[in-house]
PDB file of N, CA and C in Angstrom:
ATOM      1  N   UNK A   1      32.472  29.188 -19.356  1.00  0.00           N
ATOM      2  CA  UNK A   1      32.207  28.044 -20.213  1.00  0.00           C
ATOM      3  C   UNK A   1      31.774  28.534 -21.589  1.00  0.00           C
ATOM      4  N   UNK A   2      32.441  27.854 -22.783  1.00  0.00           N
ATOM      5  CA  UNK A   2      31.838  28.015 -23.907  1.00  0.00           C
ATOM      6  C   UNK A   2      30.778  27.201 -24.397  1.00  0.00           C
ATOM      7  N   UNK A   3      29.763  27.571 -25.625  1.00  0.00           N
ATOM      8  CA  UNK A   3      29.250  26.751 -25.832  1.00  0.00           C
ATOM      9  C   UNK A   3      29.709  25.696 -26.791  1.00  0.00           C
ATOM     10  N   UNK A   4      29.323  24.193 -26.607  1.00  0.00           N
ATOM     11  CA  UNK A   4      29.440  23.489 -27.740  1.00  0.00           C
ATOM     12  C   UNK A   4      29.807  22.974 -28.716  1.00  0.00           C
ATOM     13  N   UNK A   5      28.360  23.379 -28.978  1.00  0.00           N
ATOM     14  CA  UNK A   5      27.580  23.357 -30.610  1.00  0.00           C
ATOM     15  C   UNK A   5      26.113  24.199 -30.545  1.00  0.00           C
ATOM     16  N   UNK A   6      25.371  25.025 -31.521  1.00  0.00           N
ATOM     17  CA  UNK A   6      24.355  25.427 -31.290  1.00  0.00           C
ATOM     18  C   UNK A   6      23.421  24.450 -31.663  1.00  0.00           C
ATOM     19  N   UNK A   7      23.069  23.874 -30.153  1.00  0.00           N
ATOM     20  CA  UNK A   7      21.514  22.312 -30.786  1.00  0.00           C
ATOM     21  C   UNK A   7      21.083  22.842 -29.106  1.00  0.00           C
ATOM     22  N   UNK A   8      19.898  22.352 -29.641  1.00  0.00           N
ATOM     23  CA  UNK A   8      18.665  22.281 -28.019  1.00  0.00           C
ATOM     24  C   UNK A   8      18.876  21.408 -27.763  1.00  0.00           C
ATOM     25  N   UNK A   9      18.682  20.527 -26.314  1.00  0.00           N
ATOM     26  CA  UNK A   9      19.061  19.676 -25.931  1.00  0.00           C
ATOM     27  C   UNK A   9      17.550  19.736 -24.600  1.00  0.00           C
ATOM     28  N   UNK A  10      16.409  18.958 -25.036  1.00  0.00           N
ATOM     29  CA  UNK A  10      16.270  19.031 -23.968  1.00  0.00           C
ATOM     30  C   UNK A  10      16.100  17.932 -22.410  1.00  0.00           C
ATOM     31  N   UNK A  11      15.863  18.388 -21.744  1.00  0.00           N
ATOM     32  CA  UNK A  11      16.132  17.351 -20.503  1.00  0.00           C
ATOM     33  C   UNK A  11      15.766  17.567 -19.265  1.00  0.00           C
ATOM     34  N   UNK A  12      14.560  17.190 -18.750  1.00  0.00           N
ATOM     35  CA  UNK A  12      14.134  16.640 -17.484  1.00  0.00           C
ATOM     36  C   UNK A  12      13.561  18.198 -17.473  1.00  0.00           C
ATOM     37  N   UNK A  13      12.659  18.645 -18.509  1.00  0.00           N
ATOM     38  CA  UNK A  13      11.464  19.910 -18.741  1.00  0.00           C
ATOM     39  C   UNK A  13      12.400  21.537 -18.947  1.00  0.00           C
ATOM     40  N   UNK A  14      13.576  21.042 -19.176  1.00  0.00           N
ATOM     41  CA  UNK A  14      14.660  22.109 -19.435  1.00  0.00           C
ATOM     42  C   UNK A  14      14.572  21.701 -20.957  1.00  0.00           C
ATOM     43  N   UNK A  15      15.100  23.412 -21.514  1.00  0.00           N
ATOM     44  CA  UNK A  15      15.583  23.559 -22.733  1.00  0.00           C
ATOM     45  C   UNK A  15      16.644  24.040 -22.574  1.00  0.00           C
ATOM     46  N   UNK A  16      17.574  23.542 -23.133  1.00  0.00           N
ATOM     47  CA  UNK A  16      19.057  23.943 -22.849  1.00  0.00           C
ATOM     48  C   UNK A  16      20.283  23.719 -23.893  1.00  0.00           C
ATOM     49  N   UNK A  17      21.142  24.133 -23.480  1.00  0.00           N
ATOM     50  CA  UNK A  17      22.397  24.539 -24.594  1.00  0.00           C
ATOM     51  C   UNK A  17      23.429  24.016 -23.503  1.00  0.00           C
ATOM     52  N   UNK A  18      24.533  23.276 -24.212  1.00  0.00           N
ATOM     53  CA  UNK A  18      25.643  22.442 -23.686  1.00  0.00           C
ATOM     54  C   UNK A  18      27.148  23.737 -23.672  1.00  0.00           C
ATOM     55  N   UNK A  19      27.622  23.882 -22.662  1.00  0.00           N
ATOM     56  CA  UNK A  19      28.720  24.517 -22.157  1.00  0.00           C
ATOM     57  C   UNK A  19      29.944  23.553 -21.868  1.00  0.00           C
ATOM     58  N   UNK A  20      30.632  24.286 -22.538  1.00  0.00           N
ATOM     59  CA  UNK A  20      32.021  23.888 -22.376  1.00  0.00           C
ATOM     60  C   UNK A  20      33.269  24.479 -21.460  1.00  0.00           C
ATOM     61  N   UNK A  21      34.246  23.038 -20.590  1.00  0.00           N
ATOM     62  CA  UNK A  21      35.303  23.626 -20.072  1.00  0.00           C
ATOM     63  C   UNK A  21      35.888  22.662 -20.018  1.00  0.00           C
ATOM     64  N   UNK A  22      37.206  22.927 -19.021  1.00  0.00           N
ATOM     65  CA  UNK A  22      38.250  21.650 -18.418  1.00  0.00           C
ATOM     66  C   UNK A  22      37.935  21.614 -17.027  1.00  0.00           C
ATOM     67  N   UNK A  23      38.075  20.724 -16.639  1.00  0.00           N
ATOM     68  CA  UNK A  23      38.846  20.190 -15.277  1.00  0.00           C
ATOM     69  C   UNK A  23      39.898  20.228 -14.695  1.00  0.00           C
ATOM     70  N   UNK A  24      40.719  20.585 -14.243  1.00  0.00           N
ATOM     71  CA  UNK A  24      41.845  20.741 -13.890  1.00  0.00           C
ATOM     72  C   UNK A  24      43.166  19.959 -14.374  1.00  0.00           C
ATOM     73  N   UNK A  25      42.540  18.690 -14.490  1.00  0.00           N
ATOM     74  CA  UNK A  25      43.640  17.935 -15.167  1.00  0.00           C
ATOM     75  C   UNK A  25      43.551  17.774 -16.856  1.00  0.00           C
ATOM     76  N   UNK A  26      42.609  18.967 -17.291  1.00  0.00           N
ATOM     77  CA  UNK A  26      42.891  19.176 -18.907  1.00  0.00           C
ATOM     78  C   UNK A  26      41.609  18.342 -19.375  1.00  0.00           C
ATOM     79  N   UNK A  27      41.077  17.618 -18.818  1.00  0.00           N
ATOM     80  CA  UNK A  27      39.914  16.677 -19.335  1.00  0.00           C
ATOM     81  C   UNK A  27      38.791  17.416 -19.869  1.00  0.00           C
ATOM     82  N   UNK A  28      38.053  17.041 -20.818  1.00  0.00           N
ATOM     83  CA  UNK A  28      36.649  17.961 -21.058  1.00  0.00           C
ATOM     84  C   UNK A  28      35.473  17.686 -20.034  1.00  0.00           C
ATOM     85  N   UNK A  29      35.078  19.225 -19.581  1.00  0.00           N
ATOM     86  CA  UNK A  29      33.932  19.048 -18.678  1.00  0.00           C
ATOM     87  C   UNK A  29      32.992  19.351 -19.458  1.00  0.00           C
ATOM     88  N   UNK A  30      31.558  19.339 -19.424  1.00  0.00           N
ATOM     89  CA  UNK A  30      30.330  19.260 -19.888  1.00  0.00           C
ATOM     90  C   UNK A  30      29.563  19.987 -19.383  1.00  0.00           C
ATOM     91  N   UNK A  31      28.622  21.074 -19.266  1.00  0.00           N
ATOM     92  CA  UNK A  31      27.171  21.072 -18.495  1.00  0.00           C
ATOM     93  C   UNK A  31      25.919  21.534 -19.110  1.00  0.00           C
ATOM     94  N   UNK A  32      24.897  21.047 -18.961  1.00  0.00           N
ATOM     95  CA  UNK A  32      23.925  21.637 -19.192  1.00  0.00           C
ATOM     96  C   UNK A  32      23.242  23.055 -18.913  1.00  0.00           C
ATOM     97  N   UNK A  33      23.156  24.271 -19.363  1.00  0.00           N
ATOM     98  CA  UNK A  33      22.634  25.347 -19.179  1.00  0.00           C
ATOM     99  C   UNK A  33      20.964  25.613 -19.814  1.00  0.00           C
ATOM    100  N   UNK A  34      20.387  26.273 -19.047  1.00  0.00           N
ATOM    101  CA  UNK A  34      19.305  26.969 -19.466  1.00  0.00           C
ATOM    102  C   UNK A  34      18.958  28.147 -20.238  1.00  0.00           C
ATOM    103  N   UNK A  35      18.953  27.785 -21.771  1.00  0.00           N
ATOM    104  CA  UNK A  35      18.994  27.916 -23.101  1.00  0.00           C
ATOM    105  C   UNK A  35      18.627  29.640 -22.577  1.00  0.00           C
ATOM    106  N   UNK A  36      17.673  29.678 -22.218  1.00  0.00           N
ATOM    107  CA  UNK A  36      16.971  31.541 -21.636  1.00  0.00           C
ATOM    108  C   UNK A  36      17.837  32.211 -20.841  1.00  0.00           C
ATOM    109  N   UNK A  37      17.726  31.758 -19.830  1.00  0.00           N
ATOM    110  CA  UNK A  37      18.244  32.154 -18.360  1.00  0.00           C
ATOM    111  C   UNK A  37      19.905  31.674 -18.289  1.00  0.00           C
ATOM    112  N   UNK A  38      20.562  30.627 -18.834  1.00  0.00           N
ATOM    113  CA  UNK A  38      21.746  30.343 -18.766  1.00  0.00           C
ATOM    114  C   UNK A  38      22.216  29.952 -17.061  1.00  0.00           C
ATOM    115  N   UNK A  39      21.428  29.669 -16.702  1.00  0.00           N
ATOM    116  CA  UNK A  39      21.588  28.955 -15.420  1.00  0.00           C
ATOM    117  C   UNK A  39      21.747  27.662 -15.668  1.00  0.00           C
ATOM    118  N   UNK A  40      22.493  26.965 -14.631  1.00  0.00           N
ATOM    119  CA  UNK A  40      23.010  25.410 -14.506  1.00  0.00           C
ATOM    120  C   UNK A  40      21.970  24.744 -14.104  1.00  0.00           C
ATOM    121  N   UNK A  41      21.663  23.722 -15.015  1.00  0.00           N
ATOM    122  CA  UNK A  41      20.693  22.360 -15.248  1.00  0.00           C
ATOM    123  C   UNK A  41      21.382  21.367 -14.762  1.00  0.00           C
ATOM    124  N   UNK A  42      22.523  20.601 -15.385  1.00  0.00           N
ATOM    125  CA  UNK A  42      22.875  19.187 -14.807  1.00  0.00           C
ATOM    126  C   UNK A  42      24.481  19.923 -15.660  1.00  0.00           C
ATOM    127  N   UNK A  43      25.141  18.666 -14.684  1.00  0.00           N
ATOM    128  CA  UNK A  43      26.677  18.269 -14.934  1.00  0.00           C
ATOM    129  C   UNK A  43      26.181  16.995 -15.665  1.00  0.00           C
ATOM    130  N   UNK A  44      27.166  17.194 -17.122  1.00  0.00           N
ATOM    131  CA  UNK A  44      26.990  16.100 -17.962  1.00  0.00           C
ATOM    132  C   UNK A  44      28.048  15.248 -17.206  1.00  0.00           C
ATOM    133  N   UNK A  45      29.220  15.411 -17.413  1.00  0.00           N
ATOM    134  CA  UNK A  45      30.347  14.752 -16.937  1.00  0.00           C
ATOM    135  C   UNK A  45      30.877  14.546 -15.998  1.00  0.00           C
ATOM    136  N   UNK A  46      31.547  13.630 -15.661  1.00  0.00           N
ATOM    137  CA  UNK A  46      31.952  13.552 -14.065  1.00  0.00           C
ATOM    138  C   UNK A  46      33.529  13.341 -14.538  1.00  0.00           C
ATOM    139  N   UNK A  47      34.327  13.556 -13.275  1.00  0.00           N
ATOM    140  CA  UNK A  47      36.028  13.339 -14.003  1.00  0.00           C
ATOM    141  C   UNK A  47      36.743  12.095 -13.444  1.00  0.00           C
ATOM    142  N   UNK A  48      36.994  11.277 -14.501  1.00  0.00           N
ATOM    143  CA  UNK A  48      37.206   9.949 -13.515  1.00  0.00           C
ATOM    144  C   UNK A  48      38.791   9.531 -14.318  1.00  0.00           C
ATOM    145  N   UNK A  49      39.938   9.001 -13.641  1.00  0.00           N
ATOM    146  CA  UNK A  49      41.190   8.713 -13.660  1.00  0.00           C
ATOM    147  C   UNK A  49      41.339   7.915 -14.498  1.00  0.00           C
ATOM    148  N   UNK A  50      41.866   7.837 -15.520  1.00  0.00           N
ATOM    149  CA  UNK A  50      42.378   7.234 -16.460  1.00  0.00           C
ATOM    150  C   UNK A  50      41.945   7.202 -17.703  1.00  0.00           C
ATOM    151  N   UNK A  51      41.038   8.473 -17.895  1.00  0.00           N
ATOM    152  CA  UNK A  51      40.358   8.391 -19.465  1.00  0.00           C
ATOM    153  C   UNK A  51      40.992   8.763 -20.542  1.00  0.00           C
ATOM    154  N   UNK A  52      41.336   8.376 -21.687  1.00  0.00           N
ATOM    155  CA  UNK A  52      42.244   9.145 -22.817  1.00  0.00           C
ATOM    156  C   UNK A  52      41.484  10.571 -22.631  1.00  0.00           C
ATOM    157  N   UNK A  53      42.307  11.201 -23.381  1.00  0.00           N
ATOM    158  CA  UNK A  53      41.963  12.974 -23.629  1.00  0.00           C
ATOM    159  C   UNK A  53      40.894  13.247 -23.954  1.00  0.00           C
ATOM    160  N   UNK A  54      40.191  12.230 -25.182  1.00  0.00           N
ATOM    161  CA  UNK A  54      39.087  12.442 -25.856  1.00  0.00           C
ATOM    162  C   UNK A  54      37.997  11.470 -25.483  1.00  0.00           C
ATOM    163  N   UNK A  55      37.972  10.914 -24.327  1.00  0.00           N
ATOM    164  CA  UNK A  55      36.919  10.689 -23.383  1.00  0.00           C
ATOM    165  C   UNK A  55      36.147  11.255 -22.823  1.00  0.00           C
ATOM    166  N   UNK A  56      34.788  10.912 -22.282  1.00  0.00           N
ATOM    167  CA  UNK A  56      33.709  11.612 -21.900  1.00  0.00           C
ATOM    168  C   UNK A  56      33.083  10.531 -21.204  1.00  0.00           C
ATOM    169  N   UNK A  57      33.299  10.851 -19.461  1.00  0.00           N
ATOM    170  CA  UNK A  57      32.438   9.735 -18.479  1.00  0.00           C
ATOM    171  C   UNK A  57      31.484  10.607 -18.031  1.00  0.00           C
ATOM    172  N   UNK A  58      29.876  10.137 -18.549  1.00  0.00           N
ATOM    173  CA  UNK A  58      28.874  10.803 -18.545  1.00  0.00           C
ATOM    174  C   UNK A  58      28.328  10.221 -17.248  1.00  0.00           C
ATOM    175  N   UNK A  59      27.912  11.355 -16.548  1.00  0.00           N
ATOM    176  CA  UNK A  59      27.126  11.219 -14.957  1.00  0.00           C
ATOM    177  C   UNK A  59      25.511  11.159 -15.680  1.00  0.00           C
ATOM    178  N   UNK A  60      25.645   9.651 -15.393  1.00  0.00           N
ATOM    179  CA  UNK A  60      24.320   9.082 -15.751  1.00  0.00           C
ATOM    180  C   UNK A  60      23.232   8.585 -14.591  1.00  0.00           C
ATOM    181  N   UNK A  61      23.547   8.972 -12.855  1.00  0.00           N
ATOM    182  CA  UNK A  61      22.968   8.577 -12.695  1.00  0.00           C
ATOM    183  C   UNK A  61      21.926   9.883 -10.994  1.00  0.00           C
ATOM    184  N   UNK A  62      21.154   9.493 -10.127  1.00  0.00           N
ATOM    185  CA  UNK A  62      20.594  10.396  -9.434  1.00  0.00           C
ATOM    186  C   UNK A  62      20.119  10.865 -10.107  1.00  0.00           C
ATOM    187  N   UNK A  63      20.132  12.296 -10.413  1.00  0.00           N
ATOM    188  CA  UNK A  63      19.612  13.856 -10.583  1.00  0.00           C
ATOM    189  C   UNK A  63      19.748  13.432 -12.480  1.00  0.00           C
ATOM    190  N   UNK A  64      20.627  12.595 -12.391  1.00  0.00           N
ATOM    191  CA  UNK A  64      20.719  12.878 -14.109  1.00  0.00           C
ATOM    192  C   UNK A  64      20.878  11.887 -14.989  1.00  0.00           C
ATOM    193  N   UNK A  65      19.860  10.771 -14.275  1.00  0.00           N
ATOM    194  CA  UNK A  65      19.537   9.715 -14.787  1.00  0.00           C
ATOM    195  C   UNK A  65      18.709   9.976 -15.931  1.00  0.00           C
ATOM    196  N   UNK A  66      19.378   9.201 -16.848  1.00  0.00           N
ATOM    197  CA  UNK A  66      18.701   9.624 -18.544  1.00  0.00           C
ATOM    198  C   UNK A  66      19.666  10.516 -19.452  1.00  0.00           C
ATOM    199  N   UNK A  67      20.875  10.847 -18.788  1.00  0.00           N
ATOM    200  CA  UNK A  67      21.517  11.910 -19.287  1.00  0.00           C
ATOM    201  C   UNK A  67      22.489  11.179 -20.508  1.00  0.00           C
ATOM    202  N   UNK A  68      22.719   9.876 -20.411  1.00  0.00           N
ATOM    203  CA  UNK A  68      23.425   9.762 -21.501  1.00  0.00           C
ATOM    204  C   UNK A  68      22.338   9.055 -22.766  1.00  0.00           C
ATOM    205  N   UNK A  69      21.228   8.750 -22.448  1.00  0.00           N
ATOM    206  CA  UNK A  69      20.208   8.273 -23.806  1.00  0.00           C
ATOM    207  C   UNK A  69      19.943  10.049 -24.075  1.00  0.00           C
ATOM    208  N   UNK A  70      19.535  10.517 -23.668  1.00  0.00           N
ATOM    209  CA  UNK A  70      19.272  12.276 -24.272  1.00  0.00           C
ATOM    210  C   UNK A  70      20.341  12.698 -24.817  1.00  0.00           C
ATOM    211  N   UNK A  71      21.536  12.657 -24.643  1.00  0.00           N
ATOM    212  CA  UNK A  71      22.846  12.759 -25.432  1.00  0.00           C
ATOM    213  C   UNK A  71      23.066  12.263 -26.707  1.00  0.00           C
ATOM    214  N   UNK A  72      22.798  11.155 -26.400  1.00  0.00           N
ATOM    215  CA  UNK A  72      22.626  10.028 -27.580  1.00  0.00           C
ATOM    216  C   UNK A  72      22.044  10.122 -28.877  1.00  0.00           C
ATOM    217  N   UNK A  73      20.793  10.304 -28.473  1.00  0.00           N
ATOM    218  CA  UNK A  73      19.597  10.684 -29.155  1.00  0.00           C
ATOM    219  C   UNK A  73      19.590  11.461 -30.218  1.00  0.00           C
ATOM    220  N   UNK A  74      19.878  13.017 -29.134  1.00  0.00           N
ATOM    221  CA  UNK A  74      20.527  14.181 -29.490  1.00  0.00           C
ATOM    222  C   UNK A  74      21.567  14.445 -30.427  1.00  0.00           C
ATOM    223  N   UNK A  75      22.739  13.061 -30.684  1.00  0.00           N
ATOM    224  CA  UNK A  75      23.808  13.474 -31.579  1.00  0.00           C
ATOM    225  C   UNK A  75      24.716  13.749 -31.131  1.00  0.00           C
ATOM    226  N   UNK A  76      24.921  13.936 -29.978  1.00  0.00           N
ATOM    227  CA  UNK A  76      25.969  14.997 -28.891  1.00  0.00           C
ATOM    228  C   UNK A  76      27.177  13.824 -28.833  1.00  0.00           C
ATOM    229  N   UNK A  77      26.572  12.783 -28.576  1.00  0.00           N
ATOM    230  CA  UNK A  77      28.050  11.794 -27.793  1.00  0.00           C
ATOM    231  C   UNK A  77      27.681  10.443 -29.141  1.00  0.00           C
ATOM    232  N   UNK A  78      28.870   9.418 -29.198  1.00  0.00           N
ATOM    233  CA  UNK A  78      28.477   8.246 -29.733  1.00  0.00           C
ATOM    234  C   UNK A  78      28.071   7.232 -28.676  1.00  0.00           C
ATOM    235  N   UNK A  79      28.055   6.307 -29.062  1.00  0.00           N
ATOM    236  CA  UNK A  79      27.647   4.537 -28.415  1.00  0.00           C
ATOM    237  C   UNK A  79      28.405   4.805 -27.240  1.00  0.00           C
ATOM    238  N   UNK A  80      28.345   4.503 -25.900  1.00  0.00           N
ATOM    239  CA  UNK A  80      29.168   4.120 -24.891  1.00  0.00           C
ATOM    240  C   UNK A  80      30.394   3.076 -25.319  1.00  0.00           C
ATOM    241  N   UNK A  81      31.576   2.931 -25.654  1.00  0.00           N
ATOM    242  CA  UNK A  81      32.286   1.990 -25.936  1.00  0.00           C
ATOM    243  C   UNK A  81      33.047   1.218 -24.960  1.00  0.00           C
ATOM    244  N   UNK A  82      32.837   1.927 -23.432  1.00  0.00           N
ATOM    245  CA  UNK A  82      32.963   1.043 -22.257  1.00  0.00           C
ATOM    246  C   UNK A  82      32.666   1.647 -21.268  1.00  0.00           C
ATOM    247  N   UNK A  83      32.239   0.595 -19.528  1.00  0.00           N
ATOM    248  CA  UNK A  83      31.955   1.661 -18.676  1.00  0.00           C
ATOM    249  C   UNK A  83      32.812   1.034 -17.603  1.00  0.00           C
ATOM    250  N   UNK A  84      32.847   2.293 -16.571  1.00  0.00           N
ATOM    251  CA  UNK A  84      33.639   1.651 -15.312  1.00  0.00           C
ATOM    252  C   UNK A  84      32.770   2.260 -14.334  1.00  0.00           C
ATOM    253  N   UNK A  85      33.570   1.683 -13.444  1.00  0.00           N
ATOM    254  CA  UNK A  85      32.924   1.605 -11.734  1.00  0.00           C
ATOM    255  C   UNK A  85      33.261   2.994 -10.793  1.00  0.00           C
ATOM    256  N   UNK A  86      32.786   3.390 -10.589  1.00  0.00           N
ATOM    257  CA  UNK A  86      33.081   4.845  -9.733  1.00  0.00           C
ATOM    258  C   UNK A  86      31.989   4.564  -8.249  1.00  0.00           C
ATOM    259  N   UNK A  87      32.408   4.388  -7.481  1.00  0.00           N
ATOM    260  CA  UNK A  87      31.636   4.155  -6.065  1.00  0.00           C
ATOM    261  C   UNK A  87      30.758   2.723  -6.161  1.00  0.00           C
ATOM    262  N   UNK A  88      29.548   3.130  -6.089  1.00  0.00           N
ATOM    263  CA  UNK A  88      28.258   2.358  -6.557  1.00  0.00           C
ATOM    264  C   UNK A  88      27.759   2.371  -7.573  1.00  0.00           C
ATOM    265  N   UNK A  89      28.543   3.029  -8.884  1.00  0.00           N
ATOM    266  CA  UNK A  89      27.637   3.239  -9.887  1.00  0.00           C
ATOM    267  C   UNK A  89      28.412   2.617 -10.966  1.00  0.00           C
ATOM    268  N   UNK A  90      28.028   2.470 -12.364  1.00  0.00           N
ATOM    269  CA  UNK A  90      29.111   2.678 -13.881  1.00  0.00           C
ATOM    270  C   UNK A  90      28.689   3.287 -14.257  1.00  0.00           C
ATOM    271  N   UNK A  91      29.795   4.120 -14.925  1.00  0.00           N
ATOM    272  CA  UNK A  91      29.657   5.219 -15.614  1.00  0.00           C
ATOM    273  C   UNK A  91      29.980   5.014 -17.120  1.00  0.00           C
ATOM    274  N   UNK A  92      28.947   5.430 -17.635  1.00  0.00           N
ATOM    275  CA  UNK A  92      29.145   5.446 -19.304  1.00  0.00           C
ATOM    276  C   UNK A  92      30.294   6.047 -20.239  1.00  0.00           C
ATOM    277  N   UNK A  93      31.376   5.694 -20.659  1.00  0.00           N
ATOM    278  CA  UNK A  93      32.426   6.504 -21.632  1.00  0.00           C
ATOM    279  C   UNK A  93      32.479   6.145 -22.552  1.00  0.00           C
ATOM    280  N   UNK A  94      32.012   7.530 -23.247  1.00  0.00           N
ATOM    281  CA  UNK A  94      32.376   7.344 -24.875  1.00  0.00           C
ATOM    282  C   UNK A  94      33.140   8.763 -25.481  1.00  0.00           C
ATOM    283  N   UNK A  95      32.924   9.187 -26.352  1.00  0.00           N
ATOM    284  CA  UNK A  95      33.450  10.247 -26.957  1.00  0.00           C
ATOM    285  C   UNK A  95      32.469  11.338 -27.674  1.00  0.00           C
ATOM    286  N   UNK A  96      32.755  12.651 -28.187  1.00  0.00           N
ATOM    287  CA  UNK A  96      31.579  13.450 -28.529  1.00  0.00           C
ATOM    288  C   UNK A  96      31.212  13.211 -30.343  1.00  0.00           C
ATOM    289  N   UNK A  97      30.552  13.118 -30.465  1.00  0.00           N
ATOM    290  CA  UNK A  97      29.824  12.743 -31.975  1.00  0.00           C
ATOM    291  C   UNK A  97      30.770  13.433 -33.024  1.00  0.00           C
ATOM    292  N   UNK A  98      31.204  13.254 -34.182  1.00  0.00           N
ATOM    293  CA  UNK A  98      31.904  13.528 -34.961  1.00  0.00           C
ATOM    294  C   UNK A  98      31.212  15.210 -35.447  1.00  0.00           C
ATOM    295  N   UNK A  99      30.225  15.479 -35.408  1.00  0.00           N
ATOM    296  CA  UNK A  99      29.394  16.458 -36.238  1.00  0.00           C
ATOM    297  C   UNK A  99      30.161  17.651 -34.928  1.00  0.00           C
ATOM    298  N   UNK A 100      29.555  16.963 -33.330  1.00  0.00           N
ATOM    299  CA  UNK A 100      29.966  18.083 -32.758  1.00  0.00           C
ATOM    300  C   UNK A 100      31.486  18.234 -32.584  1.00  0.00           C
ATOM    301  N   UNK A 101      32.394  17.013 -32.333  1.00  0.00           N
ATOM    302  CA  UNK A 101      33.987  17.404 -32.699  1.00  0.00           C
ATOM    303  C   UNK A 101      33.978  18.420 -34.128  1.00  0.00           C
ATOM    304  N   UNK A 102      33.876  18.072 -34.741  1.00  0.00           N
ATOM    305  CA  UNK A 102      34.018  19.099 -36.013  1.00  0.00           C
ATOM    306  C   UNK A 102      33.102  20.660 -35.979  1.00  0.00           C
ATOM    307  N   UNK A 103      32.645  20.928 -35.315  1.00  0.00           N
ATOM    308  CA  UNK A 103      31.799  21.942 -34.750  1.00  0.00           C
ATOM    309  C   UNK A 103      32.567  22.805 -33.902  1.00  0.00           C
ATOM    310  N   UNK A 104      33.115  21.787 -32.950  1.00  0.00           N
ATOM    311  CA  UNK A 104      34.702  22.576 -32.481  1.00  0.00           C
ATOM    312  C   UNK A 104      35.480  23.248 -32.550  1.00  0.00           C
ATOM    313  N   UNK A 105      36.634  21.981 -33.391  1.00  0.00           N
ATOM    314  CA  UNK A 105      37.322  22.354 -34.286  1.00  0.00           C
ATOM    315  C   UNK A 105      37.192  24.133 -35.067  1.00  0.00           C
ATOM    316  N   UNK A 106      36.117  23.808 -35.647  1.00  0.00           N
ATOM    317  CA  UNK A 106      35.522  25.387 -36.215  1.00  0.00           C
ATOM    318  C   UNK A 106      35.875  26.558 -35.395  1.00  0.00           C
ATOM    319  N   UNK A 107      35.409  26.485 -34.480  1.00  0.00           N
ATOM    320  CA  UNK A 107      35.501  27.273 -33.250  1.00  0.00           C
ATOM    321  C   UNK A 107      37.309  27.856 -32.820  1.00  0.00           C
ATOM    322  N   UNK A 108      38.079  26.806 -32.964  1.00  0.00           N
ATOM    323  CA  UNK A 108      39.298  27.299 -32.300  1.00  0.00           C
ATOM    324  C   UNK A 108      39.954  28.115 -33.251  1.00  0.00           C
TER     325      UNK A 108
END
């Protein structure tokens, strides 16, 4: 996983740095790492069927309830612009903040 963007992020008494990958079907995956140690904190994202490319369905809930207002907050993602139903839950989708798309970009 790569990182990011370089921002702290923190969450649920973690300080951490956001890692980047795909999913198998090309989608962006998300996770939280431990900024020191680089050990796995939380899965931002979950992978759910039918999202445009530049979607992001944030696993907002259990273990990582709070995960999309700390995102938010943070700068990382915009507004939720819709959610859907996955089991028992909705899941929040939006897209990643313009500062960190362009942060990207840089990167490739």
């Amino acid at each position: 996983m790569n990182p990011v963007l370089d921002k702290e992020i923190k969450f649920h008494g973690y300080t951490c740095v956001i890692n980047q990958a795909r999913y198998a079907d090309g989608s962006l995956a998300l996770q939280l790492v431990d900024k020191n140690f680089g050990d796995p904190v939380a899965m931002i994202t979950t992978r759910i069927d039918g999202l445009e490319q530049d979607e992001l369905a944030i696993k907002n809930w259990s273990e990582n309830e709070g995960m999309y207002t700390t995102l938010l907050r943070a700068g990382v993602v915009r507004r939720a612009h819709r959610s859907v139903r996955s089991g028992f839950v909705t899941v929040p989708v939006t897209r990643l903040a313009k500062e960190v798309e362009d942060a990207g970009s840089d990167r490739d």
